[in-house]
PDB file of N, CA and C in Angstrom:
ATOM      1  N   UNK A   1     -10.166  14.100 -45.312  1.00  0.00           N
ATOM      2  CA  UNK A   1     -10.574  14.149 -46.696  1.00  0.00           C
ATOM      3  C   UNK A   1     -10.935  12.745 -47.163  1.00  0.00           C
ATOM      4  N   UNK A   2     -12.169  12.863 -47.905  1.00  0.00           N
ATOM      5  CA  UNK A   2     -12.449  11.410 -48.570  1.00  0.00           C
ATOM      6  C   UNK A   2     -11.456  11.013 -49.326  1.00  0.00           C
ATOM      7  N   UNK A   3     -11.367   9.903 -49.501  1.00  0.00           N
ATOM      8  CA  UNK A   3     -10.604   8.651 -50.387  1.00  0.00           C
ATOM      9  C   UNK A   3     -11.365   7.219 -51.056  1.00  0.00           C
ATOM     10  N   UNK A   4     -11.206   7.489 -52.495  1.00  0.00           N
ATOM     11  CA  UNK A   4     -12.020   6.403 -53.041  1.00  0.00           C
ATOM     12  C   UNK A   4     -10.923   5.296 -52.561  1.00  0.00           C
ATOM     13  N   UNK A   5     -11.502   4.022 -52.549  1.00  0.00           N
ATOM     14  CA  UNK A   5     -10.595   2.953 -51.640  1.00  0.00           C
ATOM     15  C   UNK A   5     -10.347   1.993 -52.715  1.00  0.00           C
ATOM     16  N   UNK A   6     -10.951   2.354 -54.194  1.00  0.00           N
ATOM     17  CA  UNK A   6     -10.267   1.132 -55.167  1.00  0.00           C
ATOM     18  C   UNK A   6      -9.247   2.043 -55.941  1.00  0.00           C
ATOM     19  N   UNK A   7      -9.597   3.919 -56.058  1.00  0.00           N
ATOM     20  CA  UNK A   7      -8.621   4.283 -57.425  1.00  0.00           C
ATOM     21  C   UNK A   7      -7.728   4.724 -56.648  1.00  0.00           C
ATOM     22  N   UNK A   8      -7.850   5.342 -54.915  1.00  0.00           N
ATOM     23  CA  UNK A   8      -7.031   5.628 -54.381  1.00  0.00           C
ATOM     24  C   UNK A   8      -6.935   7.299 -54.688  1.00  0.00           C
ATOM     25  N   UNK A   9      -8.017   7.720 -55.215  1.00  0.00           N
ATOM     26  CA  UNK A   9      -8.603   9.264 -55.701  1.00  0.00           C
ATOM     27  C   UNK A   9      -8.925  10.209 -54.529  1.00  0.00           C
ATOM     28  N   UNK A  10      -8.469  11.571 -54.494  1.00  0.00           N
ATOM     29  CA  UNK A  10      -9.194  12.077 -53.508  1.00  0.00           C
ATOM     30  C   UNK A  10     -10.188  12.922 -54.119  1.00  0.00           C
ATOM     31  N   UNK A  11     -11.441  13.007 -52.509  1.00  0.00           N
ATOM     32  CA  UNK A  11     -12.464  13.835 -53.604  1.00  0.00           C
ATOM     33  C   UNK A  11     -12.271  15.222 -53.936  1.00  0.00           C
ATOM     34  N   UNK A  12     -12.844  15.811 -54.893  1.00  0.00           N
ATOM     35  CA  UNK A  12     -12.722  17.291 -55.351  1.00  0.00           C
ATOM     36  C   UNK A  12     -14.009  17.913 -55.043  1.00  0.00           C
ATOM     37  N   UNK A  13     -14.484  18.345 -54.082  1.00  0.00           N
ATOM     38  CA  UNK A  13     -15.605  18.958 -53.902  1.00  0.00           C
ATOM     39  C   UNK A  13     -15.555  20.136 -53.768  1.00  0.00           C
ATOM     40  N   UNK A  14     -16.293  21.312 -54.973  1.00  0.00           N
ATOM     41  CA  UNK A  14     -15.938  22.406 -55.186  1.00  0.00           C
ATOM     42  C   UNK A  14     -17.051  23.150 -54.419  1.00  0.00           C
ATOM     43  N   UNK A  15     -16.812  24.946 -54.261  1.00  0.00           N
ATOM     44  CA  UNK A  15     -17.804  25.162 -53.589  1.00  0.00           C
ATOM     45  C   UNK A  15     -19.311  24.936 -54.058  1.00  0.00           C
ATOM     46  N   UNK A  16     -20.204  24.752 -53.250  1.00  0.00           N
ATOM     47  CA  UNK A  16     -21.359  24.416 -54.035  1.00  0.00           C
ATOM     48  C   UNK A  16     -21.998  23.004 -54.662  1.00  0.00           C
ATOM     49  N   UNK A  17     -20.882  22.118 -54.864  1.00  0.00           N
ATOM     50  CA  UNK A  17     -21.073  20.545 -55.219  1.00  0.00           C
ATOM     51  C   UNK A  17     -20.719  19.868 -54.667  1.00  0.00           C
ATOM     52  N   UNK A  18     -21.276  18.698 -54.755  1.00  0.00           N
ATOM     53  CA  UNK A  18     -21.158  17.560 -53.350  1.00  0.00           C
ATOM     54  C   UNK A  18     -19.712  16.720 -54.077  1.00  0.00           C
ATOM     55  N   UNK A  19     -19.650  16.439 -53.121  1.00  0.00           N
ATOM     56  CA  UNK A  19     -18.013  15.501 -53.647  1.00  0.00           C
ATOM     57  C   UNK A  19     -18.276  14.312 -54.233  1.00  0.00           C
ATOM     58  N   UNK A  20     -17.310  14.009 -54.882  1.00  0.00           N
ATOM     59  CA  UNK A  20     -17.647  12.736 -55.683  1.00  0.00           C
ATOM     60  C   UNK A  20     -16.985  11.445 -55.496  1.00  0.00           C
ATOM     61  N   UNK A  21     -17.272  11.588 -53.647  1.00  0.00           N
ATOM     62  CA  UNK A  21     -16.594  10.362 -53.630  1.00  0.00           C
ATOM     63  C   UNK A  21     -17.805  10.148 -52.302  1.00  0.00           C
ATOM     64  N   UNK A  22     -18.200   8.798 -52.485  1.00  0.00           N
ATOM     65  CA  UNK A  22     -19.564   8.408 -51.419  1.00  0.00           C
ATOM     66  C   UNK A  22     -19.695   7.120 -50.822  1.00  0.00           C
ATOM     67  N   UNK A  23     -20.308   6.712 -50.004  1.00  0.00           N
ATOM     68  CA  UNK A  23     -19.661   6.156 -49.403  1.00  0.00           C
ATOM     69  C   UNK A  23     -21.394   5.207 -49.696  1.00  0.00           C
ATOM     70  N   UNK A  24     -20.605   3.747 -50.156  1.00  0.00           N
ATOM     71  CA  UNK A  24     -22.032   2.470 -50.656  1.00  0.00           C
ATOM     72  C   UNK A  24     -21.100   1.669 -50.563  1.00  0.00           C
ATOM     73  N   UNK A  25     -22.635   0.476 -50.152  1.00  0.00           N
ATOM     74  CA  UNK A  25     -22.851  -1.006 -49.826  1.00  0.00           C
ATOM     75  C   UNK A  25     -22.017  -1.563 -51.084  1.00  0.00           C
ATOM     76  N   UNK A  26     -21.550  -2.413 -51.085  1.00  0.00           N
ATOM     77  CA  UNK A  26     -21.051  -3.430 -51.563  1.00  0.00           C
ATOM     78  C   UNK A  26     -20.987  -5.280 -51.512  1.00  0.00           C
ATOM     79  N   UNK A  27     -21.970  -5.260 -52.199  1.00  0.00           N
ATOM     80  CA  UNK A  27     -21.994  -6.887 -52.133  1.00  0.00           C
ATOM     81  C   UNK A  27     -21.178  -7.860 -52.134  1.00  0.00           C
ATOM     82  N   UNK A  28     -20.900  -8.632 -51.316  1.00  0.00           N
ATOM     83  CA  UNK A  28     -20.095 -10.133 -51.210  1.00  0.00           C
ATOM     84  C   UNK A  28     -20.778 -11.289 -51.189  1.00  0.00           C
ATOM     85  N   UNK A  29     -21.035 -11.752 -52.177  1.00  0.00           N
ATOM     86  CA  UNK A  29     -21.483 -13.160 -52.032  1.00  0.00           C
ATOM     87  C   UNK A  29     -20.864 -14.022 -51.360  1.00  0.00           C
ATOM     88  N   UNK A  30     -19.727 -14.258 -51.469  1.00  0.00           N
ATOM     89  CA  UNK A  30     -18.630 -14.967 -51.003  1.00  0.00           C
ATOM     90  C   UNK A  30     -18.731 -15.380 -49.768  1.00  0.00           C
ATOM     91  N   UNK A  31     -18.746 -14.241 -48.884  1.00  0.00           N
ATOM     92  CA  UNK A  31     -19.317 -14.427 -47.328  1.00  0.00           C
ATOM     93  C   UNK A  31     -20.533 -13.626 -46.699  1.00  0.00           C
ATOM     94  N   UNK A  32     -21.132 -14.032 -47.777  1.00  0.00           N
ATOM     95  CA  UNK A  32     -22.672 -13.693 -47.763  1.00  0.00           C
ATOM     96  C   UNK A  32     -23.209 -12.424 -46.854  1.00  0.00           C
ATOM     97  N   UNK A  33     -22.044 -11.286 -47.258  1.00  0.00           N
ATOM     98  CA  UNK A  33     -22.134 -10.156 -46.481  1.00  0.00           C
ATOM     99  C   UNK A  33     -22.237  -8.757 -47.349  1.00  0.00           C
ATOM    100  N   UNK A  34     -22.427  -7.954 -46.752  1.00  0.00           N
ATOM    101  CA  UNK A  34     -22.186  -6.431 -47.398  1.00  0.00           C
ATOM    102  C   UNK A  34     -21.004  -5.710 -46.663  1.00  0.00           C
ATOM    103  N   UNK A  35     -20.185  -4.832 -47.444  1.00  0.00           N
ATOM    104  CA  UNK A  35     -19.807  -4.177 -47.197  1.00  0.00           C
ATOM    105  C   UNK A  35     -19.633  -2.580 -47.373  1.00  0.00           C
ATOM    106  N   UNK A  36     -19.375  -1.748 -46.695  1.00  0.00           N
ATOM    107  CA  UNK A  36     -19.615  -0.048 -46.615  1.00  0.00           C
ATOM    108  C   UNK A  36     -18.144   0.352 -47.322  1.00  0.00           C
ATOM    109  N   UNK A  37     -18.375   0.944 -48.420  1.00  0.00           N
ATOM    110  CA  UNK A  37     -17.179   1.511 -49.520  1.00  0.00           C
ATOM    111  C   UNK A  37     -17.185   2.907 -49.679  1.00  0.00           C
ATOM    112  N   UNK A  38     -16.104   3.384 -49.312  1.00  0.00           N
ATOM    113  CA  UNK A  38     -15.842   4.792 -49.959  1.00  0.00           C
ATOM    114  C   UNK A  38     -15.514   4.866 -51.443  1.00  0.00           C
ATOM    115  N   UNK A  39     -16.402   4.817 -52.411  1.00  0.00           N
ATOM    116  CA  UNK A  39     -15.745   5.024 -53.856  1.00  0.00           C
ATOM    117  C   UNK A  39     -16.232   5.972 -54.641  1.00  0.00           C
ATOM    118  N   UNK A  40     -15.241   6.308 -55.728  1.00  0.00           N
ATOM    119  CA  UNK A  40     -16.044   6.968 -56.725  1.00  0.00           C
ATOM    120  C   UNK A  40     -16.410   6.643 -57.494  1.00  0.00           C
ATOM    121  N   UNK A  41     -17.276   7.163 -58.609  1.00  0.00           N
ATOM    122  CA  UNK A  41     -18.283   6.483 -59.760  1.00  0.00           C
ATOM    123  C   UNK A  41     -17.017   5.545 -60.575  1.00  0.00           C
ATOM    124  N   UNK A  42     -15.950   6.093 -60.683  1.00  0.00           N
ATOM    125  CA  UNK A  42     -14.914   4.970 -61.398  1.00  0.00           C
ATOM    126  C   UNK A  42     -14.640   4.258 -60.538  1.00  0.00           C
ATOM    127  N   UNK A  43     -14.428   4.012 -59.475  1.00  0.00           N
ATOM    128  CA  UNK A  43     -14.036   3.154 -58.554  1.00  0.00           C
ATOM    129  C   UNK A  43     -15.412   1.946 -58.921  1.00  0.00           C
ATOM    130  N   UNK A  44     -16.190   2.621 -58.668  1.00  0.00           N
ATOM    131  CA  UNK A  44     -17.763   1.359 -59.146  1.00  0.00           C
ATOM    132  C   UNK A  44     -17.741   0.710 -59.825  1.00  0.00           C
ATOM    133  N   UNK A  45     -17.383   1.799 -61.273  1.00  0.00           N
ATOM    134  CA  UNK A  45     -17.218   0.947 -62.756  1.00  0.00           C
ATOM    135  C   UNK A  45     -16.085   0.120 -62.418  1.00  0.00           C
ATOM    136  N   UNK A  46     -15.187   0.275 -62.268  1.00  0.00           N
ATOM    137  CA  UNK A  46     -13.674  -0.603 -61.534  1.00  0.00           C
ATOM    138  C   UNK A  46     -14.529  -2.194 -61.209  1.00  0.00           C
ATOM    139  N   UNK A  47     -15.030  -1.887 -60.407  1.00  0.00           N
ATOM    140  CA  UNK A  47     -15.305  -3.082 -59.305  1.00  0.00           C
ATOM    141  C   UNK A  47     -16.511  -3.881 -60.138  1.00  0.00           C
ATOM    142  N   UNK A  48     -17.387  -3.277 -60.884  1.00  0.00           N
ATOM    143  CA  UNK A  48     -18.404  -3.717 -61.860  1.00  0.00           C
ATOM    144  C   UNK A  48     -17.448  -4.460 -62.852  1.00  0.00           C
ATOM    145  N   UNK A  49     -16.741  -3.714 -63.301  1.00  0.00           N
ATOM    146  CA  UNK A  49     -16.015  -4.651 -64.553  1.00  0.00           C
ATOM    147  C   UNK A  49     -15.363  -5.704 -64.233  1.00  0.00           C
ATOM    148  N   UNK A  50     -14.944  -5.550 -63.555  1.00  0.00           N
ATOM    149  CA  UNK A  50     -14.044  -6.837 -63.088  1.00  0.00           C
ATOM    150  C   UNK A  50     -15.195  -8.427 -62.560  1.00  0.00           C
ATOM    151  N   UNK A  51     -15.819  -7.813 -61.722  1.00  0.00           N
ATOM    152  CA  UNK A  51     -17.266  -8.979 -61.995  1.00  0.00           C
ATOM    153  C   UNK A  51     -17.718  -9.064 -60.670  1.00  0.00           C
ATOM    154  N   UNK A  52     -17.082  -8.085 -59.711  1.00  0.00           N
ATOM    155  CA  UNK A  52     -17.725  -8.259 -58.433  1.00  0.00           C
ATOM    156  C   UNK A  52     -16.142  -8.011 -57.703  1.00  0.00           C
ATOM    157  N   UNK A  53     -16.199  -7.450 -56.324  1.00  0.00           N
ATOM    158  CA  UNK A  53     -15.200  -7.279 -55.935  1.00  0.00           C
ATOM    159  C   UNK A  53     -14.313  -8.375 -55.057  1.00  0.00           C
ATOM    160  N   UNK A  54     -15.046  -9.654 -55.183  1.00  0.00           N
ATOM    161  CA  UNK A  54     -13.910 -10.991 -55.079  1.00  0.00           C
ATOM    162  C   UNK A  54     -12.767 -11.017 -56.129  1.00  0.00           C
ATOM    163  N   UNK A  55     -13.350 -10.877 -57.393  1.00  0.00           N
ATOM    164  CA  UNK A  55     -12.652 -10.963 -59.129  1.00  0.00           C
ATOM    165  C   UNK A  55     -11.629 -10.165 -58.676  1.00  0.00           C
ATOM    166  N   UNK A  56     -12.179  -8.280 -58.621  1.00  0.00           N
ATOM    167  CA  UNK A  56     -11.399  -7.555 -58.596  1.00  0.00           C
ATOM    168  C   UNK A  56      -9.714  -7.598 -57.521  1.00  0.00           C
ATOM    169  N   UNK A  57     -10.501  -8.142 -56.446  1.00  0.00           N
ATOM    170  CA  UNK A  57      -9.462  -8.492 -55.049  1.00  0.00           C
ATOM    171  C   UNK A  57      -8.656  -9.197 -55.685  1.00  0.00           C
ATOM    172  N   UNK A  58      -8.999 -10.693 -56.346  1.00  0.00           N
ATOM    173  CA  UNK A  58      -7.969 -11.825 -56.670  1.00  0.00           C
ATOM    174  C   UNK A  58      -7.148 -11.442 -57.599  1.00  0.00           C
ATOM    175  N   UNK A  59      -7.027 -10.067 -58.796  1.00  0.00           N
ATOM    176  CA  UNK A  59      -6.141  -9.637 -59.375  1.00  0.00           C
ATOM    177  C   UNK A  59      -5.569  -7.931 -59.412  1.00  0.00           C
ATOM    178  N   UNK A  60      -5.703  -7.749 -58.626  1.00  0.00           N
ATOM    179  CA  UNK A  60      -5.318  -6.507 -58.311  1.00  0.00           C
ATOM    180  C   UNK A  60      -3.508  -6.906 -56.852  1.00  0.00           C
ATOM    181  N   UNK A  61      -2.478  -5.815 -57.043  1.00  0.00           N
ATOM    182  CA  UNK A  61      -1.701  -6.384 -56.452  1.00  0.00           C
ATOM    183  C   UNK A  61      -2.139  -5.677 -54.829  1.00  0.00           C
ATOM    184  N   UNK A  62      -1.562  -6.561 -54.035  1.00  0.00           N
ATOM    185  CA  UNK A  62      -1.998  -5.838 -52.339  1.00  0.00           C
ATOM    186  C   UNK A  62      -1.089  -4.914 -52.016  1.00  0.00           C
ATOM    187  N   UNK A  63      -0.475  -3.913 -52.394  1.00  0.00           N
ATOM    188  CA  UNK A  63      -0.021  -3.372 -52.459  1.00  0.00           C
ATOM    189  C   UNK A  63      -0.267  -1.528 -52.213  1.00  0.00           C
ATOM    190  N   UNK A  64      -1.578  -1.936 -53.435  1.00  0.00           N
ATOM    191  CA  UNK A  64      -2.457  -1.068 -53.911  1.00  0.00           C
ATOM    192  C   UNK A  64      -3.722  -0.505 -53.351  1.00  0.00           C
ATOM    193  N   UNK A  65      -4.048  -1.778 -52.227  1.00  0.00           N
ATOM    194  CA  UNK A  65      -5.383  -1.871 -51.511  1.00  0.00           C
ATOM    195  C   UNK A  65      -5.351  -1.096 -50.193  1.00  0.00           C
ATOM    196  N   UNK A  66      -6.402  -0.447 -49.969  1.00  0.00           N
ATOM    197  CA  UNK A  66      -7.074   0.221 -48.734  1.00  0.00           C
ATOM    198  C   UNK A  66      -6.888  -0.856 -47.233  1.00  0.00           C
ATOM    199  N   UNK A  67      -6.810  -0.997 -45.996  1.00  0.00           N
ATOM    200  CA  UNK A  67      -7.210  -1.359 -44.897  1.00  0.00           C
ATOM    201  C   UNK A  67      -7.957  -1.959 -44.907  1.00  0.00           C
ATOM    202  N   UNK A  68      -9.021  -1.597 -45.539  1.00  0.00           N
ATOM    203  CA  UNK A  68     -10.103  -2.525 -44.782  1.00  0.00           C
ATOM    204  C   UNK A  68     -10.422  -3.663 -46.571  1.00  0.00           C
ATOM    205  N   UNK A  69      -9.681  -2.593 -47.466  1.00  0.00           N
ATOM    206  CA  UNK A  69      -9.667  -3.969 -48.974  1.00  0.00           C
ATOM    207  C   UNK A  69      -8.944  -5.174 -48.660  1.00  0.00           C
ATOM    208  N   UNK A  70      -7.360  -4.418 -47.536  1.00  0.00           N
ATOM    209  CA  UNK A  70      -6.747  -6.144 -47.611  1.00  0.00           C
ATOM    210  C   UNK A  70      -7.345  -6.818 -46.120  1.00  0.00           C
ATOM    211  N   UNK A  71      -7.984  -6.741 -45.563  1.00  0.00           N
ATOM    212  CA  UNK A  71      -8.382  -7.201 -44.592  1.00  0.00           C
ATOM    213  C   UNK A  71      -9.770  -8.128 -45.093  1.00  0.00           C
ATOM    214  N   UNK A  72     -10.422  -7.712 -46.289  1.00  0.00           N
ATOM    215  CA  UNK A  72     -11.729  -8.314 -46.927  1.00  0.00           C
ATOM    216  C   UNK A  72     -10.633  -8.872 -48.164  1.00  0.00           C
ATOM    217  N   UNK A  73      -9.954  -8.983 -48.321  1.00  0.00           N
ATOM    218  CA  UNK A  73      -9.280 -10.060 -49.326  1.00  0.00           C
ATOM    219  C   UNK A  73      -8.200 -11.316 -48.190  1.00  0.00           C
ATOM    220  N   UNK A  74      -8.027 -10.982 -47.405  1.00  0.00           N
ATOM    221  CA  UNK A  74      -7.586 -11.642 -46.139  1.00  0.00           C
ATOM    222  C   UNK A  74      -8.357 -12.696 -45.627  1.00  0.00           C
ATOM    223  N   UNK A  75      -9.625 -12.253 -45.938  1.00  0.00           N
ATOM    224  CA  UNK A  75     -10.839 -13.451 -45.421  1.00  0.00           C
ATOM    225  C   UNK A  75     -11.349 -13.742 -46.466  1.00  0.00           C
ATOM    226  N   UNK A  76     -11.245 -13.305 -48.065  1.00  0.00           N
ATOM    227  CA  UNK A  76     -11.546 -14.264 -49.069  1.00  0.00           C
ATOM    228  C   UNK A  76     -10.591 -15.246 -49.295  1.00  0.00           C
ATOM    229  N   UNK A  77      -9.529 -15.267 -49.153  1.00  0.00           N
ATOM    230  CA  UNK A  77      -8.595 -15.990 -48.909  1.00  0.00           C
ATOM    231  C   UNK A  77      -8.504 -17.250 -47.902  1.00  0.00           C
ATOM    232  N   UNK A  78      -8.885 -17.169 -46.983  1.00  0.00           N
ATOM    233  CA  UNK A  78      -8.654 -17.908 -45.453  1.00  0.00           C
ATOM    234  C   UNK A  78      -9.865 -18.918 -46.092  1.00  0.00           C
ATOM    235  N   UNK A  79     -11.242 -18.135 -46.638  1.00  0.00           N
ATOM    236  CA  UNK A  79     -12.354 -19.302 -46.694  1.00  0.00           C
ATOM    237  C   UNK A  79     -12.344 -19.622 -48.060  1.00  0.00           C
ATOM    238  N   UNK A  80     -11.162 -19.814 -49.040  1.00  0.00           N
ATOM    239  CA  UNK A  80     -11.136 -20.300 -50.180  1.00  0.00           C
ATOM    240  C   UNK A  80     -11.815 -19.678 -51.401  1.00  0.00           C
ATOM    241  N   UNK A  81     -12.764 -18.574 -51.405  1.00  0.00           N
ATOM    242  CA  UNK A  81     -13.162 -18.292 -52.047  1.00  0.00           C
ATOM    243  C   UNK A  81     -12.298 -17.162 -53.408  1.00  0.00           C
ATOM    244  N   UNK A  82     -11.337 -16.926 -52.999  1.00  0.00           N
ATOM    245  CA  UNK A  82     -10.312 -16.370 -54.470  1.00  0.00           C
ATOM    246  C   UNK A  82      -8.967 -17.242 -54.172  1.00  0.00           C
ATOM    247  N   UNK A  83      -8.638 -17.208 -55.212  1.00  0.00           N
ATOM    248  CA  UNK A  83      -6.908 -18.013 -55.362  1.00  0.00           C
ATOM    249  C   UNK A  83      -6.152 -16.641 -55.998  1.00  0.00           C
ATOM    250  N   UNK A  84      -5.160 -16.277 -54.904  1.00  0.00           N
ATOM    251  CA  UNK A  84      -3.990 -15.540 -55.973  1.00  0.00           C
ATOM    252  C   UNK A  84      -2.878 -15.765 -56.546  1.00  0.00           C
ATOM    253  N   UNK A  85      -2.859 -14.685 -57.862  1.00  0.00           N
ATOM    254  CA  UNK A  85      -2.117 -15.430 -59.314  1.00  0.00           C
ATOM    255  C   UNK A  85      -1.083 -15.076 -58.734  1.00  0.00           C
ATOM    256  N   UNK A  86       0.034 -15.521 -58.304  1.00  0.00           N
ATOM    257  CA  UNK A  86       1.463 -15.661 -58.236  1.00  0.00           C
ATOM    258  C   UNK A  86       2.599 -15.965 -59.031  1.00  0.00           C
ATOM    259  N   UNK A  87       3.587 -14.878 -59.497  1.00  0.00           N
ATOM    260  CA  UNK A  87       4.057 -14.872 -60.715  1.00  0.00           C
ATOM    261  C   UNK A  87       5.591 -15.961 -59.908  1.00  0.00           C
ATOM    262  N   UNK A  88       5.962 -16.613 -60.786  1.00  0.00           N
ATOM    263  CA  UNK A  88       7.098 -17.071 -60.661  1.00  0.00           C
ATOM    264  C   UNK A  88       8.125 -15.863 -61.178  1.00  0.00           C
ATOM    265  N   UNK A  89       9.380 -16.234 -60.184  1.00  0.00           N
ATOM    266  CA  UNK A  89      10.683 -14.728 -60.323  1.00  0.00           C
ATOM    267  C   UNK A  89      11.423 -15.305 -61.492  1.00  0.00           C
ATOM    268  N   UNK A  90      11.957 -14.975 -62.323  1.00  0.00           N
ATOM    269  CA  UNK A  90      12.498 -15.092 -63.696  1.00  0.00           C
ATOM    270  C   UNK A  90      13.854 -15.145 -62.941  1.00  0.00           C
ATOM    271  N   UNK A  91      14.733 -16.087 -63.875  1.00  0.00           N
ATOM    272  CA  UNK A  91      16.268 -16.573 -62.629  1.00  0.00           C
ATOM    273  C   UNK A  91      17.268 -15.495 -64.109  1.00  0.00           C
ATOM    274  N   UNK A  92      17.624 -14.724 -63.358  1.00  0.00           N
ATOM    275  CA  UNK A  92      18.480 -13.337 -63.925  1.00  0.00           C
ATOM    276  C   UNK A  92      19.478 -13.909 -64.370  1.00  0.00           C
ATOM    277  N   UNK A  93      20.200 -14.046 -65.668  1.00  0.00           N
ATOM    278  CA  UNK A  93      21.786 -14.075 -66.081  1.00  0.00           C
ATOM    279  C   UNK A  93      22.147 -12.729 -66.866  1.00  0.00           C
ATOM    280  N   UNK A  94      23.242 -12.859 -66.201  1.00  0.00           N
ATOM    281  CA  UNK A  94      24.288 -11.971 -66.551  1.00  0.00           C
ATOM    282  C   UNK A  94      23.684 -11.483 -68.552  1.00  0.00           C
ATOM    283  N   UNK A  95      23.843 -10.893 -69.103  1.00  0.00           N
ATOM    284  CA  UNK A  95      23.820 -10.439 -70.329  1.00  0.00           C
ATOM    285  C   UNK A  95      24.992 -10.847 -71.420  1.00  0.00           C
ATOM    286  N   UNK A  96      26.187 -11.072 -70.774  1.00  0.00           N
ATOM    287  CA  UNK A  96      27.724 -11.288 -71.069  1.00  0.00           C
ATOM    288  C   UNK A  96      27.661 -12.750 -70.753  1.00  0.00           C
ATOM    289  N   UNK A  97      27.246 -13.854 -69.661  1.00  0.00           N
ATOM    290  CA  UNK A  97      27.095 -14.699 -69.649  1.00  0.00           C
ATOM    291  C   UNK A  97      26.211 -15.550 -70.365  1.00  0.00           C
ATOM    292  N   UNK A  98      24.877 -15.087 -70.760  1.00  0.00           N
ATOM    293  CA  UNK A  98      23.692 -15.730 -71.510  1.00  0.00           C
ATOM    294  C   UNK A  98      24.079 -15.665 -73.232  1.00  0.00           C
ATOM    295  N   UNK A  99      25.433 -14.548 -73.058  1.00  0.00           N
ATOM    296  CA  UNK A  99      25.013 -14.859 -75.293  1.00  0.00           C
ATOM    297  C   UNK A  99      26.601 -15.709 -75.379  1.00  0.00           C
ATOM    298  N   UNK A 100      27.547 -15.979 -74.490  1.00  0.00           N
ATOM    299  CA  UNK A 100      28.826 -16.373 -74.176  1.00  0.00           C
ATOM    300  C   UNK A 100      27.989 -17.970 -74.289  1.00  0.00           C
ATOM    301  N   UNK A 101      27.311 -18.445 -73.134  1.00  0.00           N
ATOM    302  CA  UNK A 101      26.775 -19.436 -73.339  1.00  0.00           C
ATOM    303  C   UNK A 101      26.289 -19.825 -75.026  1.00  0.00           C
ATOM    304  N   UNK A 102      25.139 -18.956 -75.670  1.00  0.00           N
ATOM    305  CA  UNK A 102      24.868 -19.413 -76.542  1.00  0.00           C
ATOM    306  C   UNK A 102      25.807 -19.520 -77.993  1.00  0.00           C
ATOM    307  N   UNK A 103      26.453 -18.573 -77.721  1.00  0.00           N
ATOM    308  CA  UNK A 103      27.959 -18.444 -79.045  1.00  0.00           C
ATOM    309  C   UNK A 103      28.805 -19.724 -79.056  1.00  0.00           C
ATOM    310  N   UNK A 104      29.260 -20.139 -77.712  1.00  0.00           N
ATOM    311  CA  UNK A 104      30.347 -21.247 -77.756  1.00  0.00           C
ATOM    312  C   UNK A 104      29.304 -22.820 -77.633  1.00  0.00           C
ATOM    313  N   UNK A 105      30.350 -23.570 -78.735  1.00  0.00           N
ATOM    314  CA  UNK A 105      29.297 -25.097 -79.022  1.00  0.00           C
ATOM    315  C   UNK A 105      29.730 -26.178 -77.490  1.00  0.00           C
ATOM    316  N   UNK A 106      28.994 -26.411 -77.743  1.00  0.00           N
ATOM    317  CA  UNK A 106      29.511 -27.403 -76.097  1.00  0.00           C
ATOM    318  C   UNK A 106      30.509 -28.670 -76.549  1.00  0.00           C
ATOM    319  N   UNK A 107      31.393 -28.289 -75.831  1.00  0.00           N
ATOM    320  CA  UNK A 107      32.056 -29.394 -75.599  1.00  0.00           C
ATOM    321  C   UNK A 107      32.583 -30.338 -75.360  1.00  0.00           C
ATOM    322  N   UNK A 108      32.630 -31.557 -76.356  1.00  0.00           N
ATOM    323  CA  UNK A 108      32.260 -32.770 -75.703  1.00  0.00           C
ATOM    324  C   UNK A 108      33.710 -32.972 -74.178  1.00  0.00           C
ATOM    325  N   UNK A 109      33.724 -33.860 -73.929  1.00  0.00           N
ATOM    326  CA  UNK A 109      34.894 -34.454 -73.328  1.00  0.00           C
ATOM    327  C   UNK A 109      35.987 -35.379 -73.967  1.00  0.00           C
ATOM    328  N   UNK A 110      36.498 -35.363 -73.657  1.00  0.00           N
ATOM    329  CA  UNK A 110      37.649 -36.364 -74.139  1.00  0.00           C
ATOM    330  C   UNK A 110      37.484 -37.990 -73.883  1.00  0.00           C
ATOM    331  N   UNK A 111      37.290 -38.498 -75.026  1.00  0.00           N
ATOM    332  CA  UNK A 111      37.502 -39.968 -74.698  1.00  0.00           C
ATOM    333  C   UNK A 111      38.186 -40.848 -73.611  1.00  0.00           C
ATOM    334  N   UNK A 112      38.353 -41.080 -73.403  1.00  0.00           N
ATOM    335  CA  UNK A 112      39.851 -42.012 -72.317  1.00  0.00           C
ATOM    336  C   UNK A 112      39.748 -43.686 -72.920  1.00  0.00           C
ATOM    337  N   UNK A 113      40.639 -43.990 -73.994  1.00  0.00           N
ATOM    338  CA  UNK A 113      40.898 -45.010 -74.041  1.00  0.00           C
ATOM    339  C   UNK A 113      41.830 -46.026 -73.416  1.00  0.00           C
ATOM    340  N   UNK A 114      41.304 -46.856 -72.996  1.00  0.00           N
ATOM    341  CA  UNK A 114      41.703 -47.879 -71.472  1.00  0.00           C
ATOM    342  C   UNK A 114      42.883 -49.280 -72.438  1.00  0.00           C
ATOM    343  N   UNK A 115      43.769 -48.496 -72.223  1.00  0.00           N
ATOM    344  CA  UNK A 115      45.060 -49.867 -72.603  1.00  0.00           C
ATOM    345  C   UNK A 115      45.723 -50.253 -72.150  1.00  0.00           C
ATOM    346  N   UNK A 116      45.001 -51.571 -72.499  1.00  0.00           N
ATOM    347  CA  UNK A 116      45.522 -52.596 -72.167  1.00  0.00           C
ATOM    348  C   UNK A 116      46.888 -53.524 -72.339  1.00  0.00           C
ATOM    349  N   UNK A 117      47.466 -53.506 -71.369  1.00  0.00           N
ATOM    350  CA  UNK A 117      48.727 -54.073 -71.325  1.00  0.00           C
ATOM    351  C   UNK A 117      48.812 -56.026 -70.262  1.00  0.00           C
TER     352      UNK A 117
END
C-alpha cells in the first residue's frame, strides 16, 4: 500500500479512483539533485510551505521521517547545507524542593570574630 512519506498518510483509493497518493520529483538544490517522492497533495503543500524540502528536513523531528527522508537529511547534514535546532533539556527540580528554595531567605553565615589574646 502507498504511503505519503511527509504526512505518513495511507492512500484511499476507492473503486473507480486513482489514489491519492503519487509518486513526484522533488527538487534539491542543495545537492543539486532530484528526488522521487511518494506524497500526497498535502504532503506537497507541506513541503511547499515550509520553502523547499531542505527547510522542511531542518525542522521537522527525525523521528517522524520516511527511509529514504532521513537518509536525504543525513546528507544535507554531512555537506552543511541545514543546521539542526537542538533544544537544550530543562534541569528538573523537585516541585517541593524549587518553592522550599524560594520561601526560605538565605542565610548568611556566622561571623567568626578572631580574639585576640
Amino acid at each position: 500500500m502507498k504511503t505519503c512519506e511527509v504526512t505518513r498518510k495511507k492512500a484511499q483509493a476507492t473503486e473507480g479512483k486513482r489514489p491519492d497518493i503519487l509518486s513526484r520529483r522533488v527538487d534539491v538544490p542543495e545537492l543539486k539533485s532530484k528526488l522521487r517522492l511518494k506524497l500526497s497533495a498535502e504532503g506537497i503543500k507541506i513541503i511547499k510551505d515550509a520553502g523547499g524540502i531542505a527547510k522542511y528536513l531542518a525542522d521537522i523531528d527525525e523521528a517522524k521521517l520516511s527511509t529514504k527522508l532521513k537518509a536525504l537529511r543525513a546528507k544535507l547534514i554531512d555537506k552543511g547545507a541545514i543546521k539542526i535546532k537542538v533544544e537544550k533539556p530543562v534541569e528538573e527540580v523537585a516541585p517541593a524542593e524549587a518553592a522550599a528554595e524560594e520561601a526560605a531567605p538565605a542565610e548568611e553565615a556566622p561571623k567568626e570574630e578572631a580574639a585576640t589574646e
